[in-house]
N, C-alpha and C. Protein backbone atom coordinates (compact mmCIF):
# COMPACT_ATOMS: atom_id res chain seq x y z
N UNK A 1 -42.88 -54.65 26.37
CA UNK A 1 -42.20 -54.59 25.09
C UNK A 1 -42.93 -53.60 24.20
N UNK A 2 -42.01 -53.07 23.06
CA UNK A 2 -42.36 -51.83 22.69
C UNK A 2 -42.61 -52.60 20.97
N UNK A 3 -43.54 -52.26 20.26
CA UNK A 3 -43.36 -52.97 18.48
C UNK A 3 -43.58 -51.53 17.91
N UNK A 4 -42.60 -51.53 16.77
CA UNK A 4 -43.06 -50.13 16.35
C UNK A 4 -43.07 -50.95 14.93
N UNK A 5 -43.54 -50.10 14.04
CA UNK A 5 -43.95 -50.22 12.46
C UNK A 5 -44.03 -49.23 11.85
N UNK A 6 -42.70 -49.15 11.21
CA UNK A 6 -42.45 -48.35 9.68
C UNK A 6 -43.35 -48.84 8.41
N UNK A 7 -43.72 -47.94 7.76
CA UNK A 7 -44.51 -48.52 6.26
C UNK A 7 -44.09 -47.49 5.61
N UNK A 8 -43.61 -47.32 4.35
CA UNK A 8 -43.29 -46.92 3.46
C UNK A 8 -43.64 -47.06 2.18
N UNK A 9 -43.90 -46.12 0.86
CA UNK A 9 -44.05 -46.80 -0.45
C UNK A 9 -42.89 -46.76 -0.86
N UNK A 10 -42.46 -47.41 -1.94
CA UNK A 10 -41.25 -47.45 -2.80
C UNK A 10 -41.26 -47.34 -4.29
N UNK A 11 -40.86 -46.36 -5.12
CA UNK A 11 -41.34 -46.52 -6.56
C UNK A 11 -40.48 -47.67 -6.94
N UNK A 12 -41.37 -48.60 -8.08
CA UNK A 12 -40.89 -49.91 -8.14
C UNK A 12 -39.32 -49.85 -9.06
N UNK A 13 -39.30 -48.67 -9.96
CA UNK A 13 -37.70 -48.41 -10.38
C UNK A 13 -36.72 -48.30 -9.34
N UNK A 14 -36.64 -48.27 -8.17
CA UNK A 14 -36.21 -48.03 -7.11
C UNK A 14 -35.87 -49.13 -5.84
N UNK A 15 -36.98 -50.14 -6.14
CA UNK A 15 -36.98 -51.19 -5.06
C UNK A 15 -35.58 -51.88 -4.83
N UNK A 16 -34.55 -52.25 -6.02
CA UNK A 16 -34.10 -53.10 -5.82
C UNK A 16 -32.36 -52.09 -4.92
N UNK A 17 -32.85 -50.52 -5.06
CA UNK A 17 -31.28 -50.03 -4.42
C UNK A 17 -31.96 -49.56 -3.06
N UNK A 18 -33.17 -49.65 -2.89
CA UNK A 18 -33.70 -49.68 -1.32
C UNK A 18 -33.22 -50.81 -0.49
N UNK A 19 -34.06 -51.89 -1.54
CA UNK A 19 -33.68 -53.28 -0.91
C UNK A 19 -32.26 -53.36 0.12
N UNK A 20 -31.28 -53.46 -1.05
CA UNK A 20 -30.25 -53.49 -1.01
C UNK A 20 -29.47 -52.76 0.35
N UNK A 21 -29.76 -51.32 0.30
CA UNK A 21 -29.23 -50.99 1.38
C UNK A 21 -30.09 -51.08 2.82
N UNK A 22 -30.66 -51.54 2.85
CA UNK A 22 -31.67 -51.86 3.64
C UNK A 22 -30.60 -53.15 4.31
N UNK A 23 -30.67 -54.47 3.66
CA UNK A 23 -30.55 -55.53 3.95
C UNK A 23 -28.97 -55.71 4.59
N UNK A 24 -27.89 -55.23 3.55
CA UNK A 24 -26.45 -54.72 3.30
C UNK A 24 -25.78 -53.62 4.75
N UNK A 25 -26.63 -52.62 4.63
CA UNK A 25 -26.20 -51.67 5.22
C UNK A 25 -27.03 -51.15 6.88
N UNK A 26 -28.15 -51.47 6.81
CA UNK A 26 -29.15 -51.34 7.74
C UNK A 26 -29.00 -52.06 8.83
N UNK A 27 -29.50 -53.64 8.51
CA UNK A 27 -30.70 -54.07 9.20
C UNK A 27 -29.37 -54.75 9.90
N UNK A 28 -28.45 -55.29 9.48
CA UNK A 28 -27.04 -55.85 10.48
C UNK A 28 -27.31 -55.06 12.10
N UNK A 29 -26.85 -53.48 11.77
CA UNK A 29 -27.07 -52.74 12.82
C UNK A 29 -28.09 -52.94 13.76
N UNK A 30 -29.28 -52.65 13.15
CA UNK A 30 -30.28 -52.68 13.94
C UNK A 30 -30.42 -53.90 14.99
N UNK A 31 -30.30 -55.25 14.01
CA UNK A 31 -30.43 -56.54 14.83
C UNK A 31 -29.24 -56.47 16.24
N UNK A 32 -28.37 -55.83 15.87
CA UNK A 32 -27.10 -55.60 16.82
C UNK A 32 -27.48 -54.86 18.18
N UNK A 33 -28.78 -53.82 18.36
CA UNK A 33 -29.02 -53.08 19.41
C UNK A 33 -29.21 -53.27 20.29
N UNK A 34 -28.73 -52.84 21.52
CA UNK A 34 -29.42 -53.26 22.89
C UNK A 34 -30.84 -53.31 23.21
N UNK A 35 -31.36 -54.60 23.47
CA UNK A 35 -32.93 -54.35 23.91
C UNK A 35 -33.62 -54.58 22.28
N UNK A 36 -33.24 -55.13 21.24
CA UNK A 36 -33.79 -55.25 20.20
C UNK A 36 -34.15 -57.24 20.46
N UNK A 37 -35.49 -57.22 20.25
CA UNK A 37 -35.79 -58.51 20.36
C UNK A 37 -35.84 -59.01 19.18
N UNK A 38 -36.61 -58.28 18.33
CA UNK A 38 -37.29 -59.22 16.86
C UNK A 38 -37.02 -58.07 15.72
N UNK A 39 -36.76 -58.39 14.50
CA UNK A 39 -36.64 -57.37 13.10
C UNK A 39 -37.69 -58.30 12.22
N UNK A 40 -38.64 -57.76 11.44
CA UNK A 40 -38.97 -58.39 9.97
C UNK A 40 -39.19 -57.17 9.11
N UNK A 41 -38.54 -57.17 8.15
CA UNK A 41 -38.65 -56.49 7.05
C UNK A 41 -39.42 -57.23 5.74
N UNK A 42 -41.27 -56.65 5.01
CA UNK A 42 -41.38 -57.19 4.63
C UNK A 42 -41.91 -56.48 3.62
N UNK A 43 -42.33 -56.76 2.33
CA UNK A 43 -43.20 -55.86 1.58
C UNK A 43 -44.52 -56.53 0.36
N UNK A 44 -45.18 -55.34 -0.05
CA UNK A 44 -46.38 -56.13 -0.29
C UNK A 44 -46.51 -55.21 -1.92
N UNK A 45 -46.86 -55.79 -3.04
CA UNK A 45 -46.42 -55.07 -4.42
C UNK A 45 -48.18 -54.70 -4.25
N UNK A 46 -48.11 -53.23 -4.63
CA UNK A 46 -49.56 -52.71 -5.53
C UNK A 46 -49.25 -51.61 -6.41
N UNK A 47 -50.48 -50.25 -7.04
CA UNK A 47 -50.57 -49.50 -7.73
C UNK A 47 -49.45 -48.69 -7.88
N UNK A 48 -49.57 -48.60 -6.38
CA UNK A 48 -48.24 -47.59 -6.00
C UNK A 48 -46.67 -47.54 -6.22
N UNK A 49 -46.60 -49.10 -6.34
CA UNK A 49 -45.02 -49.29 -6.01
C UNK A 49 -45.03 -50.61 -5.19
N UNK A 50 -44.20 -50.54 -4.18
CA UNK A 50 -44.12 -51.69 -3.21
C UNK A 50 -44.11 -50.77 -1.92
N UNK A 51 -44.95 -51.38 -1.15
CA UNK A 51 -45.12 -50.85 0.46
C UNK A 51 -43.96 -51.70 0.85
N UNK A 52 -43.45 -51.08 1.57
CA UNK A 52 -42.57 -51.92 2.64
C UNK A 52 -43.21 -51.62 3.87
N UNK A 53 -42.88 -52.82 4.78
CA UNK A 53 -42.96 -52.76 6.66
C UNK A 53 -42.13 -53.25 7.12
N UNK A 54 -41.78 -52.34 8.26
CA UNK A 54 -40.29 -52.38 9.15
C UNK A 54 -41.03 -52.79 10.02
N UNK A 55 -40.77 -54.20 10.96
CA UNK A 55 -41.38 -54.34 12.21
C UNK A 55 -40.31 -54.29 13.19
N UNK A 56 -40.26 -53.74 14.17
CA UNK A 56 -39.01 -54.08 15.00
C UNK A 56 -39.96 -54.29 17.00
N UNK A 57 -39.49 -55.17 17.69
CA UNK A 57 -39.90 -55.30 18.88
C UNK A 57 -38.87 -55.00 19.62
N UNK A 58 -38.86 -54.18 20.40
CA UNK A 58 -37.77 -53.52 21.45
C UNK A 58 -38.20 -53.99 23.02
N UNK A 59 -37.15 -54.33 23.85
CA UNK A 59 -37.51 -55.09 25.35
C UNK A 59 -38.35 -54.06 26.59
N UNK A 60 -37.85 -52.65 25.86
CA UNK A 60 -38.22 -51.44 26.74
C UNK A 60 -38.14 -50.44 26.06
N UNK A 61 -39.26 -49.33 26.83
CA UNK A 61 -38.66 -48.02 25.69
C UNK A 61 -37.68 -47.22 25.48
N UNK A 62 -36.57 -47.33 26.91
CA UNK A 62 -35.85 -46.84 26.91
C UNK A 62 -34.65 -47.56 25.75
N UNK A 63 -34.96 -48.94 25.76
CA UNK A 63 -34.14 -49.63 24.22
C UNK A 63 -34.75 -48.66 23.55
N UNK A 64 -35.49 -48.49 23.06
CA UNK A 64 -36.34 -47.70 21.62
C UNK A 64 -35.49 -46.47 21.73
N UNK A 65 -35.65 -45.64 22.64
CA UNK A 65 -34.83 -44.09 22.76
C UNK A 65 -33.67 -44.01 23.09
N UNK A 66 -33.35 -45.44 23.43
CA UNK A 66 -31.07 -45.24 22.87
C UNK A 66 -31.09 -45.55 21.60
N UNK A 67 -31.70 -45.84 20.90
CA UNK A 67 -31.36 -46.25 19.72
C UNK A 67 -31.86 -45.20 18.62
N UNK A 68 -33.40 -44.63 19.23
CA UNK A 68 -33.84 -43.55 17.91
C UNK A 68 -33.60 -42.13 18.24
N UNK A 69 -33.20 -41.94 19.69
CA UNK A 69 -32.73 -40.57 19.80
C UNK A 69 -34.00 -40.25 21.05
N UNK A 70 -34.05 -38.82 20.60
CA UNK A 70 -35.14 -37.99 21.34
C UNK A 70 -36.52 -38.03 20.98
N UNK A 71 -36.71 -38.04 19.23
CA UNK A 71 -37.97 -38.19 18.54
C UNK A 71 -37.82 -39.70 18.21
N UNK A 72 -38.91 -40.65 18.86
CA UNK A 72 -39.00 -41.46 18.09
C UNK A 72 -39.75 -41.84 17.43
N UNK A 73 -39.85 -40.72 16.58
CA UNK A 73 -40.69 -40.90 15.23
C UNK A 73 -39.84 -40.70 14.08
N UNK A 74 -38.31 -40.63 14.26
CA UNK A 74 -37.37 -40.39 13.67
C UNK A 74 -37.43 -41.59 12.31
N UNK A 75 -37.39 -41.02 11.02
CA UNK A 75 -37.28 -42.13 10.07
C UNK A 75 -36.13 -43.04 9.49
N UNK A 76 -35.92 -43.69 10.35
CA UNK A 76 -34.78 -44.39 10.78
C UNK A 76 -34.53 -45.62 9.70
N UNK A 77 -35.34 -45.93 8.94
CA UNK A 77 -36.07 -47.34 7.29
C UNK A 77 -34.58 -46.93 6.93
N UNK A 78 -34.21 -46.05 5.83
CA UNK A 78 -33.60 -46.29 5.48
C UNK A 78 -32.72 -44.68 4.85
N UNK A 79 -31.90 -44.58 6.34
CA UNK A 79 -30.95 -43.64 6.01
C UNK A 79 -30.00 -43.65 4.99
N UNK A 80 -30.20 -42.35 4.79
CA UNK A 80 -29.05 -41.93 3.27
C UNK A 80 -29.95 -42.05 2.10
N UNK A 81 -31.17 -42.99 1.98
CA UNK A 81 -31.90 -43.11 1.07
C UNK A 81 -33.56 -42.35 1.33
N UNK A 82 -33.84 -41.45 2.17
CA UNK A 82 -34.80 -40.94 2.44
C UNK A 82 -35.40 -40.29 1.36
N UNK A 83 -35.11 -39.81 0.12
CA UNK A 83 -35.63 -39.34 -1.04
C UNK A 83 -36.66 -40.35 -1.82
N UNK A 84 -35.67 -41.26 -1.74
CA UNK A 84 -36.22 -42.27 -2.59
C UNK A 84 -37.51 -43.20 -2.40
N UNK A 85 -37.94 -43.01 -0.67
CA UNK A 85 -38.69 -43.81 -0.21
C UNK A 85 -39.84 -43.03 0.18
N UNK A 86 -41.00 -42.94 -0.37
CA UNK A 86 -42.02 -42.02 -0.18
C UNK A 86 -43.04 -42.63 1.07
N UNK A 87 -44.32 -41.64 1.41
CA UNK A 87 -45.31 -42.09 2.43
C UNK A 87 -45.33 -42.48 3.61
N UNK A 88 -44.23 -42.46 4.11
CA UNK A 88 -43.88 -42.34 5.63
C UNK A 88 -45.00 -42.51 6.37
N UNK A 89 -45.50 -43.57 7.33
CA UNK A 89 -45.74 -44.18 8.47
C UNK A 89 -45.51 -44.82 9.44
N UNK A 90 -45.22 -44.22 10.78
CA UNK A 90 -44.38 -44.72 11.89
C UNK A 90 -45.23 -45.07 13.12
N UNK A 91 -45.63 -46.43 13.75
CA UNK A 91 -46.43 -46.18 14.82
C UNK A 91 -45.67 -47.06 15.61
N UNK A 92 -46.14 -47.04 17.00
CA UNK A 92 -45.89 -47.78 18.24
C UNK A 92 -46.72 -48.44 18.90
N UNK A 93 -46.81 -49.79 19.57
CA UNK A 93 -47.83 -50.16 19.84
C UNK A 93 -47.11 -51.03 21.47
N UNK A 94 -47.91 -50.82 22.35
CA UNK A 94 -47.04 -51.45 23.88
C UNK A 94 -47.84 -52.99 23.54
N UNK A 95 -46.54 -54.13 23.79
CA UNK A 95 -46.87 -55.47 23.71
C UNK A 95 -48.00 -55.92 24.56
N UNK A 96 -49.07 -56.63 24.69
CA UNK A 96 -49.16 -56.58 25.69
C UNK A 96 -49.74 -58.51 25.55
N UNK A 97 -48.88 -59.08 24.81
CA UNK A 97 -48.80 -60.41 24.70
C UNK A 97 -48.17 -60.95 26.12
N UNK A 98 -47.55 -60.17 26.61
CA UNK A 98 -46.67 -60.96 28.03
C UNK A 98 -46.86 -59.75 28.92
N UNK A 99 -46.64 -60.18 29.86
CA UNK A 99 -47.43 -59.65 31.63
C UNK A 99 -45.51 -59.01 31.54
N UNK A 100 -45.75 -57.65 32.72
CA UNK A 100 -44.75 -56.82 32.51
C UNK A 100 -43.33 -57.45 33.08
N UNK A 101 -43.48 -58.33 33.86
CA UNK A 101 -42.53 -59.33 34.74
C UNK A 101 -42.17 -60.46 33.62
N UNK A 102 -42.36 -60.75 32.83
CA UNK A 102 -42.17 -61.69 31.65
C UNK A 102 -41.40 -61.06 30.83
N UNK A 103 -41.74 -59.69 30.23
CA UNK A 103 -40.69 -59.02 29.72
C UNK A 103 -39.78 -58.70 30.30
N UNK A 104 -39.71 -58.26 31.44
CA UNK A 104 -38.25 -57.87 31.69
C UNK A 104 -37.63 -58.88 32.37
N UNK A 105 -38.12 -59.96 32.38
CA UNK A 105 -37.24 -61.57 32.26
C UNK A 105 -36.44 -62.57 31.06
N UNK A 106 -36.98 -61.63 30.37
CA UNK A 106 -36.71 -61.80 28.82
C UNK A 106 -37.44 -62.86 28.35
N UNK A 107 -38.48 -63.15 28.26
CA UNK A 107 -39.28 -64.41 28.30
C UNK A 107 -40.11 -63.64 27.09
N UNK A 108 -40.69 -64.34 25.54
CA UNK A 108 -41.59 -63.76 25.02
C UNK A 108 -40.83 -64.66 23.56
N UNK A 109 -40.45 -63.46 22.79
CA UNK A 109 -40.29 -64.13 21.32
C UNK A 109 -39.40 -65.27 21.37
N UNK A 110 -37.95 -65.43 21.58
CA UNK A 110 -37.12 -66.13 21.60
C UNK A 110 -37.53 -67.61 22.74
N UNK A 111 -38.31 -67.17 23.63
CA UNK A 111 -38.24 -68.26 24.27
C UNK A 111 -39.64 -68.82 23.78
N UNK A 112 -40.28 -68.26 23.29
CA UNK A 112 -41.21 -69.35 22.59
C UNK A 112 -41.46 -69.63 21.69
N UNK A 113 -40.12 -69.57 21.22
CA UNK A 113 -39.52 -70.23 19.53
C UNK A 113 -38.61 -71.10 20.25
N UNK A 114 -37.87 -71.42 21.24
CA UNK A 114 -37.42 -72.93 21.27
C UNK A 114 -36.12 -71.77 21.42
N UNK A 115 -35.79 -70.70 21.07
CA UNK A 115 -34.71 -70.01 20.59
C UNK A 115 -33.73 -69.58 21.89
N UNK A 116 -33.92 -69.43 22.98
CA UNK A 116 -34.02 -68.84 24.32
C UNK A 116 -32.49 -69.47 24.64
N UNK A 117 -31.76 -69.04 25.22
CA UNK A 117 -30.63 -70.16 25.82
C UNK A 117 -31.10 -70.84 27.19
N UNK A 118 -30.55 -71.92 27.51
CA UNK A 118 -30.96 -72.67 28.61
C UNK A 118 -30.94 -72.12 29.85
């Protein structure tokens, strides 16, 4: 499994039409993708503004690169609103909470939240 993490600042005059299309317009999609396991969108208030973090866990990378293209470093937070959202940070990190036969059994977040179907 693949976790990537967006971080972003947000000027705080701004937070609430980020939010918005974020929640509204975004994140529906995303949860919708093939090979998308987990979304949290969360943010943390300081000097700056408000950081936001995009967490998303993907089943494989090839989920990750149908979905972000060719670059996936592509800033994908929050299209149409890319002006507005400053400091761009994008990383990837390989799961390595579950053995590689566990993931591609689908065994990991959902099933050890009770969430899993029978």
């Amino acid at each position: 499994m693949i976790v990537r993490i967006v971080s972003a600042v947000v000027p705080p005059e701004l937070t609430s039409a980020v939010h918005a299309h974020i929640r509204e317009e975004w994140l529906p999609g995303l949860r919708s993708q093939p090979g998308m396991v987990y979304v949290k969108l969360a943010r943390r208030l300081d000097q700056a503004g408000e950081r936001l973090m995009l967490i998303t866990e993907w089943r494989t990378v090839a989920d990750l690169y149908r979905w972000a293209g060719d670059d996936i470093d592509t800033r994908h937070l929050a299209e149409g609103h890319e002006p507005l959202v400053q400091h761009w940070d994008i990383q990837h990190f390989e799961s390595l909470d579950l053995l590689p036969d566990e993931a591609a059994a689908g065994l990991g977040t959902e099933a050890e939240a009770g969430l899993a179907a029978p």
